[in-house]
Protein backbone atom coordinates (compact mmCIF):
# COMPACT_ATOMS: atom_id res chain seq x y z
CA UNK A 1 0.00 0.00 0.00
CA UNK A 2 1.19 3.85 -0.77
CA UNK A 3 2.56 6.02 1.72
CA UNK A 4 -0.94 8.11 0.67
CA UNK A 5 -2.95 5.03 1.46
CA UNK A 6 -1.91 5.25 4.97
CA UNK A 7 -2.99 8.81 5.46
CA UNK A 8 -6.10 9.01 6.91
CA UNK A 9 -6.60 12.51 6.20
CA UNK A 10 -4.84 13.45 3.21
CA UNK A 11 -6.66 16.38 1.48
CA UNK A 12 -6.72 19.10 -0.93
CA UNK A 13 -4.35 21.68 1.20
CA UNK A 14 -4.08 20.31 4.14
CA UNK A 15 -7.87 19.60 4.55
CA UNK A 16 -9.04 16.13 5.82
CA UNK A 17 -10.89 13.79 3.37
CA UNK A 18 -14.60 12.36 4.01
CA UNK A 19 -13.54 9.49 1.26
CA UNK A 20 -9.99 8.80 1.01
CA UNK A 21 -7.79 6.18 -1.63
CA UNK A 22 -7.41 4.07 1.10
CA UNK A 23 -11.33 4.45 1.72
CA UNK A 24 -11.91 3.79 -1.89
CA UNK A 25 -9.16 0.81 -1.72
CA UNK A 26 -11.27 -0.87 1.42
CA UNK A 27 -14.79 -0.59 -0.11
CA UNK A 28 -13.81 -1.76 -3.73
CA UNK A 29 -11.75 -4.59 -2.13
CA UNK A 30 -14.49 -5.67 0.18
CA UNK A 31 -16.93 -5.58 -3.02
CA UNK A 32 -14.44 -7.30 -5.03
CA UNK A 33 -14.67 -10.01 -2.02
CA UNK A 34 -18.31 -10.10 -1.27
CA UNK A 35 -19.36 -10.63 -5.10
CA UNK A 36 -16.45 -13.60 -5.27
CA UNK A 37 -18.51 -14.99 -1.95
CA UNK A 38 -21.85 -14.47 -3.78
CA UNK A 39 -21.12 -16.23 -6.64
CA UNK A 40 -19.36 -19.14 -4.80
CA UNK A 41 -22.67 -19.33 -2.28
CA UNK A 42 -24.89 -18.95 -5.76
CA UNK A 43 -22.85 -21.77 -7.77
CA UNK A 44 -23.29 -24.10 -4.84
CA UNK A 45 -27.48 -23.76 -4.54
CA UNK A 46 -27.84 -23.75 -7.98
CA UNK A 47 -26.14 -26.85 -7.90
CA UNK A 48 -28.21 -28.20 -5.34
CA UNK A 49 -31.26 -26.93 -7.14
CA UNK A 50 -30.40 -28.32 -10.18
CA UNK A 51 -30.14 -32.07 -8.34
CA UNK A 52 -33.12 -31.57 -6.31
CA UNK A 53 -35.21 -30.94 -9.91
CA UNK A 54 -33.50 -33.69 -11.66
CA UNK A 55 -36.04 -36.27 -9.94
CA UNK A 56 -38.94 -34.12 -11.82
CA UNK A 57 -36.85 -34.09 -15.15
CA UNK A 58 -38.98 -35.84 -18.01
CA UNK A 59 -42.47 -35.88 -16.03
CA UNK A 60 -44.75 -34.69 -18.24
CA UNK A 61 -43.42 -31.71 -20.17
CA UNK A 62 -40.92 -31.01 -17.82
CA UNK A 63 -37.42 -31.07 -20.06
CA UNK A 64 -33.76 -29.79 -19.92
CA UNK A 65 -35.23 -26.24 -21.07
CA UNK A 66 -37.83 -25.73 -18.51
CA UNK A 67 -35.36 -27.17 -15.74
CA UNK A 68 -32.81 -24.52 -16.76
CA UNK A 69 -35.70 -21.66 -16.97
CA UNK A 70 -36.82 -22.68 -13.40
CA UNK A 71 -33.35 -22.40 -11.66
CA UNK A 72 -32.55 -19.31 -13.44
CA UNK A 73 -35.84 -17.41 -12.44
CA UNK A 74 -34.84 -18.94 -8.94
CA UNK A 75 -31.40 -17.57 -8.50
CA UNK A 76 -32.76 -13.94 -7.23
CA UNK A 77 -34.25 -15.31 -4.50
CA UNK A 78 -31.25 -17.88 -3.77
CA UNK A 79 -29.24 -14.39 -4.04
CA UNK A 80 -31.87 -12.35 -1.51
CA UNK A 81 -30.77 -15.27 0.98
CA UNK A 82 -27.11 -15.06 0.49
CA UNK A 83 -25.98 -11.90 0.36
CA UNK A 84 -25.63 -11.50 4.28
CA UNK A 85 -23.58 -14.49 4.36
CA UNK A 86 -21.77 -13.25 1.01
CA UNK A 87 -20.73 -10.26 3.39
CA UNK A 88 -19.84 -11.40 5.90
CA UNK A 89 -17.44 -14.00 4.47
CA UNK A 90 -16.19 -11.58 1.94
CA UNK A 91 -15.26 -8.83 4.78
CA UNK A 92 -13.94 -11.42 7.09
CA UNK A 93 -11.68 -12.93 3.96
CA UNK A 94 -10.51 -9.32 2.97
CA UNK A 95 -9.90 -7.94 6.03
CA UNK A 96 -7.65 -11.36 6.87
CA UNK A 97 -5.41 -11.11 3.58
CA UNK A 98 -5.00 -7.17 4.69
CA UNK A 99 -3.47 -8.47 7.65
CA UNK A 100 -1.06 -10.90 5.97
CA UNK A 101 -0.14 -8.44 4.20
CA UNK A 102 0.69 -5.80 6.79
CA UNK A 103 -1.63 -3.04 5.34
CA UNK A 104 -4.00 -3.42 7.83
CA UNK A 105 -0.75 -3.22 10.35
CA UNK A 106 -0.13 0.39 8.23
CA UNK A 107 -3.51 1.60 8.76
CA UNK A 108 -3.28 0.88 12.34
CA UNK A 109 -0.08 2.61 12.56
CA UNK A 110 -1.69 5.58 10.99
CA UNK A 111 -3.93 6.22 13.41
CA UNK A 112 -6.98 4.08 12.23
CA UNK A 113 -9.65 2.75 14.94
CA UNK A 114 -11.67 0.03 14.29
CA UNK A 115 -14.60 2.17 13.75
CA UNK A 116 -12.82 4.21 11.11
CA UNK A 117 -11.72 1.07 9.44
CA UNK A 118 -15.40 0.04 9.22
CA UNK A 119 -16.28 3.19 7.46
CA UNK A 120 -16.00 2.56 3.69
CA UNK A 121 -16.78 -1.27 4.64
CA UNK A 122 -20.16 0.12 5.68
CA UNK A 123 -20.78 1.37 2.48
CA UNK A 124 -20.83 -1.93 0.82
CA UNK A 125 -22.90 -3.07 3.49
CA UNK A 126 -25.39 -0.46 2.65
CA UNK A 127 -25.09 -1.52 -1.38
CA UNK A 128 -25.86 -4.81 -0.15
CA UNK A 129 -28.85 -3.82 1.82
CA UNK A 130 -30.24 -1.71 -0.89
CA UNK A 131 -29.71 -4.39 -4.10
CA UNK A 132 -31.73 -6.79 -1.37
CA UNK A 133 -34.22 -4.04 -1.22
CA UNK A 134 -34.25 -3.97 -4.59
CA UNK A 135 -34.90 -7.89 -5.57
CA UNK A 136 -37.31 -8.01 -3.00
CA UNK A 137 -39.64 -5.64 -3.81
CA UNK A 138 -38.90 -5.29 -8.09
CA UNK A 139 -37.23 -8.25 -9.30
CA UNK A 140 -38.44 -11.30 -6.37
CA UNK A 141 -42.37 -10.61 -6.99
CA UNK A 142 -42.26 -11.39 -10.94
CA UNK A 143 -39.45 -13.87 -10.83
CA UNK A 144 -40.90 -16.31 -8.37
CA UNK A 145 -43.78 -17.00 -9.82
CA UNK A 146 -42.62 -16.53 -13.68
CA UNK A 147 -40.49 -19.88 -11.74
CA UNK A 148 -43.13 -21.94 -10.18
CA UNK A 149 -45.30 -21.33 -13.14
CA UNK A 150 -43.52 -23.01 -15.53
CA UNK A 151 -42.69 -25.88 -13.11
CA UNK A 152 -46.08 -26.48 -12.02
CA UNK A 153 -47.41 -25.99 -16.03
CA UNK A 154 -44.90 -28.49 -17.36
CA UNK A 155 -45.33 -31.11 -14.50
CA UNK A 156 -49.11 -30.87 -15.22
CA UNK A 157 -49.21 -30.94 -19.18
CA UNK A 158 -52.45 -29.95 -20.69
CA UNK A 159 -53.30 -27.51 -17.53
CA UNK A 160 -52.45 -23.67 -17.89
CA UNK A 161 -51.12 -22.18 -14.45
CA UNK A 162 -51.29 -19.01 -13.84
CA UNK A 163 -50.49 -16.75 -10.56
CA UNK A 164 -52.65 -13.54 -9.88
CA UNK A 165 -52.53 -10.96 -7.00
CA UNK A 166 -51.59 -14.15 -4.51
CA UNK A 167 -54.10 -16.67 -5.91
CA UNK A 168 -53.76 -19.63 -8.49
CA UNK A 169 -55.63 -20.37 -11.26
CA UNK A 170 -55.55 -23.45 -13.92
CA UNK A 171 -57.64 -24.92 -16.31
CA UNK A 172 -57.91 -28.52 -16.54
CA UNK A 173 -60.39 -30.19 -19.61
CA UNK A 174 -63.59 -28.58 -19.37
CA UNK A 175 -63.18 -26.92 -15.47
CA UNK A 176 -61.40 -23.78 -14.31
CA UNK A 177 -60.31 -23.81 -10.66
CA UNK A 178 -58.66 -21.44 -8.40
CA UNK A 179 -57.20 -21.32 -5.20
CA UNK A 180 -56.69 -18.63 -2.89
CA UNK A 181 -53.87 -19.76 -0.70
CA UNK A 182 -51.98 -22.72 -0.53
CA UNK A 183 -50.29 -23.94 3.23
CA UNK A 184 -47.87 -25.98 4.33
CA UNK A 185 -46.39 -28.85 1.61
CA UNK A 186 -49.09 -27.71 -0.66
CA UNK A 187 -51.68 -30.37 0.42
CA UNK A 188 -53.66 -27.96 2.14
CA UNK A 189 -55.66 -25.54 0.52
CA UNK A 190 -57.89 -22.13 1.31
CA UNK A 191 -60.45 -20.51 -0.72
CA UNK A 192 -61.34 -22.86 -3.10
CA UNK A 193 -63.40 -22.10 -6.15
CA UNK A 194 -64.30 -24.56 -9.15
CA UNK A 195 -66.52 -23.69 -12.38
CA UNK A 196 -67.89 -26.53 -14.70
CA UNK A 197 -67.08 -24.50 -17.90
CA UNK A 198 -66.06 -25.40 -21.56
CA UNK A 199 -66.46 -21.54 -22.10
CA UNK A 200 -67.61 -18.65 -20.52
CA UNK A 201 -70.98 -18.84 -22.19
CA UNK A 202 -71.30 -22.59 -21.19
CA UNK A 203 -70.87 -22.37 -17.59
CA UNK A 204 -73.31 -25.06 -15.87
CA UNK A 205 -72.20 -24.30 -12.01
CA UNK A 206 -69.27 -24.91 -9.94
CA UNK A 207 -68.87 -25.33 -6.22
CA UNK A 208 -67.11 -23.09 -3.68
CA UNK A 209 -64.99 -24.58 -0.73
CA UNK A 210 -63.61 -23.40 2.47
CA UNK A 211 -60.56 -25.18 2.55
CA UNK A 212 -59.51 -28.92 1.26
CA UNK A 213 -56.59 -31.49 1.94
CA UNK A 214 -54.87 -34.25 -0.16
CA UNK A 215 -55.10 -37.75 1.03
CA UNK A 216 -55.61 -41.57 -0.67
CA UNK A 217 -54.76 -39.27 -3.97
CA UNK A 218 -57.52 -37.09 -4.07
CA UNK A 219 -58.81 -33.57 -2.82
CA UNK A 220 -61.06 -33.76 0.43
CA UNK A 221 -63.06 -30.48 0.24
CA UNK A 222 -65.06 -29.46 3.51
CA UNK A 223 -68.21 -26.90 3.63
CA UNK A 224 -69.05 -27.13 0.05
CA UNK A 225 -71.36 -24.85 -1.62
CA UNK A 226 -72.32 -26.08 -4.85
CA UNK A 227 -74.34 -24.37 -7.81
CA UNK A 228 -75.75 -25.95 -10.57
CA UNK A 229 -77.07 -23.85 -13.56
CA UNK A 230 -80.41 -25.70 -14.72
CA UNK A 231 -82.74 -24.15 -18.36
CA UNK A 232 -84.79 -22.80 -16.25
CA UNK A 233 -83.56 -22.59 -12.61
CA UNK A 234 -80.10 -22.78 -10.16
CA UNK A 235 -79.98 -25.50 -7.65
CA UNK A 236 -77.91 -25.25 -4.53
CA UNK A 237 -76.87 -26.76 -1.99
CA UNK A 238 -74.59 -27.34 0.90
CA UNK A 239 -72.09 -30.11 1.40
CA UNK A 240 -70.00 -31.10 4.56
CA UNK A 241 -67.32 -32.73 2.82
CA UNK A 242 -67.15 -33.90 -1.16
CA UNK A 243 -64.31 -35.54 -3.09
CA UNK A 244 -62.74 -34.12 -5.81
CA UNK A 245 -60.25 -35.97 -7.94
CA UNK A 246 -57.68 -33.98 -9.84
CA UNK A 247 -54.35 -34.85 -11.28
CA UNK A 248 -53.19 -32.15 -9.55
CA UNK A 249 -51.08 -32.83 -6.48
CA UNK A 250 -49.36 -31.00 -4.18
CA UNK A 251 -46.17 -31.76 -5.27
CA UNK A 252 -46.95 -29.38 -8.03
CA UNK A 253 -48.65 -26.90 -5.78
CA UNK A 254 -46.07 -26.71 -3.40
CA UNK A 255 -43.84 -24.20 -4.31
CA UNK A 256 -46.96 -21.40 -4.18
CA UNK A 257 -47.01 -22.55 -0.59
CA UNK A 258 -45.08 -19.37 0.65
CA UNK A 259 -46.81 -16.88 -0.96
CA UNK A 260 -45.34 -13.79 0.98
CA UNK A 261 -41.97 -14.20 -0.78
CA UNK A 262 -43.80 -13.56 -4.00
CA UNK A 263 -45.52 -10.65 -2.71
CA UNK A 264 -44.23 -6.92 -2.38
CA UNK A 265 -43.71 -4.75 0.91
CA UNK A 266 -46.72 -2.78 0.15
CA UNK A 267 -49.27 -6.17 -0.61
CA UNK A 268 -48.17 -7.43 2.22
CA UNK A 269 -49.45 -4.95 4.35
CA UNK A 270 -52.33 -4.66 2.52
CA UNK A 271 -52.80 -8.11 2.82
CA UNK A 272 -52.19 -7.81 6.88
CA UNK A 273 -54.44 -5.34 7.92
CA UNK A 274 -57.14 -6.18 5.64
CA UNK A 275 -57.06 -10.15 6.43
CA UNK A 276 -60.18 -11.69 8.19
CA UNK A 277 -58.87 -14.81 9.27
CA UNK A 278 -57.00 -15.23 13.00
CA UNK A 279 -54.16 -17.41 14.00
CA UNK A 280 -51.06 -18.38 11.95
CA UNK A 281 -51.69 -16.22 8.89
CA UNK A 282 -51.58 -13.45 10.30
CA UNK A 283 -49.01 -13.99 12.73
CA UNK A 284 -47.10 -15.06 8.84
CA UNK A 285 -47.98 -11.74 7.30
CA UNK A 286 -46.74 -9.53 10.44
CA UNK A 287 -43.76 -11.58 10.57
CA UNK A 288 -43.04 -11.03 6.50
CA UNK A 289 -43.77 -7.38 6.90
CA UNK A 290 -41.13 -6.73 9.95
CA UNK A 291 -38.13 -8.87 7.99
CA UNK A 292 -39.35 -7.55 4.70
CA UNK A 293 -38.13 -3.85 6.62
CA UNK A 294 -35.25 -5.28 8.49
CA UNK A 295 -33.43 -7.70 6.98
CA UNK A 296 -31.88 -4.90 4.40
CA UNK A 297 -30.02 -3.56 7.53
CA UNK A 298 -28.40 -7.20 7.79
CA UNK A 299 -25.49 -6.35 5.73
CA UNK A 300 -24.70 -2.80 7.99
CA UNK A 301 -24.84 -5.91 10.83
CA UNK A 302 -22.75 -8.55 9.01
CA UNK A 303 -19.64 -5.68 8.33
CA UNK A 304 -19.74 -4.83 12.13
CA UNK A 305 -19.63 -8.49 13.06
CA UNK A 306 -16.84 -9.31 10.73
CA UNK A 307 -14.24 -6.69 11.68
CA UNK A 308 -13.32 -7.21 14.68
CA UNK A 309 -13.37 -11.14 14.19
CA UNK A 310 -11.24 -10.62 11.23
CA UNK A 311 -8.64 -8.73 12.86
CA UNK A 312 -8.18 -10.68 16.35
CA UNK A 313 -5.42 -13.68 17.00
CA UNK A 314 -3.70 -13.01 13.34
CA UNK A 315 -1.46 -16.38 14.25
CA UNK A 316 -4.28 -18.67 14.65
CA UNK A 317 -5.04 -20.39 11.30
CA UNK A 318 -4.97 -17.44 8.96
CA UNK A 319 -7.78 -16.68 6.72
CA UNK A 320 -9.36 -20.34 6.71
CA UNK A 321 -9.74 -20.34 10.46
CA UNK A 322 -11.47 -16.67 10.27
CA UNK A 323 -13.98 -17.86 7.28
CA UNK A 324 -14.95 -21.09 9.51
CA UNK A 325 -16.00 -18.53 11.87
CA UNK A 326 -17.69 -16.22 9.73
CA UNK A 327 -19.42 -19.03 8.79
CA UNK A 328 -20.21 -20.10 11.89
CA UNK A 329 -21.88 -17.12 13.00
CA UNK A 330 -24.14 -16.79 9.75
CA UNK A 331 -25.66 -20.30 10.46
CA UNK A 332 -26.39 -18.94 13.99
CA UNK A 333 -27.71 -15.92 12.69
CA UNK A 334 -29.69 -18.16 10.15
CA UNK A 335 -30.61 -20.23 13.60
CA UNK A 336 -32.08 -17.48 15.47
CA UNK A 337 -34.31 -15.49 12.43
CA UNK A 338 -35.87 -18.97 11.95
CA UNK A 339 -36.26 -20.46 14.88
CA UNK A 340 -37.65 -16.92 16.24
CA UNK A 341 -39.63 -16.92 13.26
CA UNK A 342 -41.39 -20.52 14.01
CA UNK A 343 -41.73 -19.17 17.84
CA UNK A 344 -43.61 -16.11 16.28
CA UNK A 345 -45.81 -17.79 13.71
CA UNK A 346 -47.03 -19.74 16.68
CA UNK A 347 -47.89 -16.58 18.60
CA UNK A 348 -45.30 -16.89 20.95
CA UNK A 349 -43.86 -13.80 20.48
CA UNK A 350 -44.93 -10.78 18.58
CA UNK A 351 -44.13 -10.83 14.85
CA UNK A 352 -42.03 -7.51 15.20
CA UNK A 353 -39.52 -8.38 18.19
CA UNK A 354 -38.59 -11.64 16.09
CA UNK A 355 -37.68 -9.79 12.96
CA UNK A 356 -35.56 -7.18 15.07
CA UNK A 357 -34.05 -9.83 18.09
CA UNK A 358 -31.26 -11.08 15.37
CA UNK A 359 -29.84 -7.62 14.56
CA UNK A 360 -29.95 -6.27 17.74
CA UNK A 361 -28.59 -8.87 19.27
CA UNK A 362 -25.91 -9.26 16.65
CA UNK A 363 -25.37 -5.68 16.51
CA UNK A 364 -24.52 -5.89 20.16
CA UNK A 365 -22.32 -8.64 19.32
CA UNK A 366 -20.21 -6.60 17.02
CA UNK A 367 -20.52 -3.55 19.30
CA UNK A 368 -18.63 -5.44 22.53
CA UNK A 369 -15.97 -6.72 20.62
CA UNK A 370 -15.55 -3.71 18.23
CA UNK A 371 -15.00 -1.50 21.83
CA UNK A 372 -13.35 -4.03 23.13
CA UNK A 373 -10.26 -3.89 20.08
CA UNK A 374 -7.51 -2.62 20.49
């Protein structure tokens, strides 16, 4: 590194700097380092997506293409997931090779704290949060289901698919259905409407459900009300329960299951404060509108974290040792958001403290040790 580098507050006459070279150096190394991690991370759950379609490859329609088209429209939500752990990893393995190389010994000799070292690494951090913001709320919401759409249309050939506002609709021989949420491993279904139909102007009468499972391979549909359209007169009536056999299963239906990753920040609250229902699904809304505003922050959280465990014990194992760590502490972090998720969804504690309980506990994580540095 220069003799310039080391100045923190080299100016124009004499005047300190806001954004130095060596500020400049730090940020586009750390990026340089965090988009290496990203695309490592990406390659491997591609990969693994890839393998986990393969046992779906030639049933029905499903080919090579449509395989390729569904990982692809996948990877920006593999990359939403990521990215904290991309930072972290990527500061943590910068940060090390500075120290091998002296030049973080030369910044610390010129009068650099910790907190001024985290400075331009905060700005990738902030990058990071705003390109999640980003796929979440532009890129996440048409991608998904573009995805799941043509999985679900090529596993069930002859059936058209489609995804509206939250609620799917498909077509299969002379019946249109739709669905207006799908729970758990898709074998459990909400808001279910059927039409007997060859065309619009043929409709004789349909049936509307509350909700329905899969068992025995069929649909079990309970509190059934169902319309027939006579010459001269409709006919309805109530059912408890009634059978209805479709080749759709919920293997195909599955991946609409989590419906509030497809959905954007402002649907979701729309969705949460104008829901009827009690219970989990609204606890699951509340809980996807809290991370949906939080977990941007993650990668301001992730920097913090990384710095000081980057630069302690520089004789312990080197930058292999300080990456096992960094991924240690992303798998807790990954720990805690779920399993304070699954606490939440349950109603065991409110939807907002279990959104905010990782990064402020993290955050107080990085805060200790970072005052605690040398």
């Amino acid at each position: 590194m220069s003799s310039s580098l080391n100045s923190p507050s080299a100016g124009v006459q004499g005047q300190p700097r806001l954004f130095t070279r060596a500020d400049r150096y730090l940020a586009t190394g750390a990026l340089r380092y965090t988009l290496g991690m990203l695309l490592g991370l990406l390659s491997l759950f591609v990969l693994a997506a890839v393998i986990d379609q393969l046992g779906d490859l030639g049933k029905g329609k499903y080919n090579l293409a449509q395989l390729v088209q569904y990982v692809l429209l996948s990877m920006p939500r593999m990359a939403y997931d990521l990215i904290p752990l991309a930072i972290l990893l990527g500061v943590m393995a910068f940060v090390s090779v500075l120290a091998s190389h002296s030049e973080l010994i030369a910044l610390r000799m010129a009068g650099w704290s910790l907190f001024r070292l985290a400075r331009p690494l905060w700005l990738v951090g902030g990058l990071a949060g705003l390109t999640m913001f980003a796929l979440s709320e532009w890129v996440i919401p048409h991608s998904t289901p573009w995805a799941e759409t043509v999985r679900a249309s090529a596993l069930s050939p002859g059936k058209v698919l489609q995804m509206r506002g939250g609620e799917i609709w498909f077509r299969e021989q002379d019946s249109i259905f739709r669905v207006r949420t799908i729970e758990g491993d898709g074998s459990v279904l909400r808001g279910v409407l059927v039409l007997y139909t060859p065309s619009f102007a043929g409709l004789r009468g349909g049936y509307v459900a509350e909700s329905g499972y899969y068992a025995q391979g069929a649909w079990h549909l309970r509190n059934v009300q169902e319309t027939l359209i006579g010459e001269d007169r409709l006919r309805m009536r109530r059912i408890p329960q009634l059978t209805w056999r479709s080749t759709i299963t919920p293997r195909t239906l599955r991946s609409f299951a989590q419906k509030t990753d497809m959905m954007t920040l402002g649907e979701i609250w729309y969705a949460w404060r104008g829901i009827q229902t009690e219970g989990l699904k609204s606890n699951e809304l509340g809980l996807a509108w809290w991370r949906r505003l939080s977990y941007p922050w993650v990668g301001l959280v992730m920097v913090a974290v990384a710095l000081p465990f980057s630069v302690r014990g520089s004789r312990g194992g080197g930058v292999a040792s300080r990456l096992l760590t960094g991924l240690f502490l992303g798998l807790a972090f990954h720990f805690l958001n779920q399993m304070g998720g699954y606490i939440s969804v349950a109603g065991g504690i409110p939807s907002w403290f279990s959104a905010l309980l990782p990064l402020l506990l993290f955050s107080l994580i990085a805060w200790y040790f970072l005052a605690r540095a040398p």
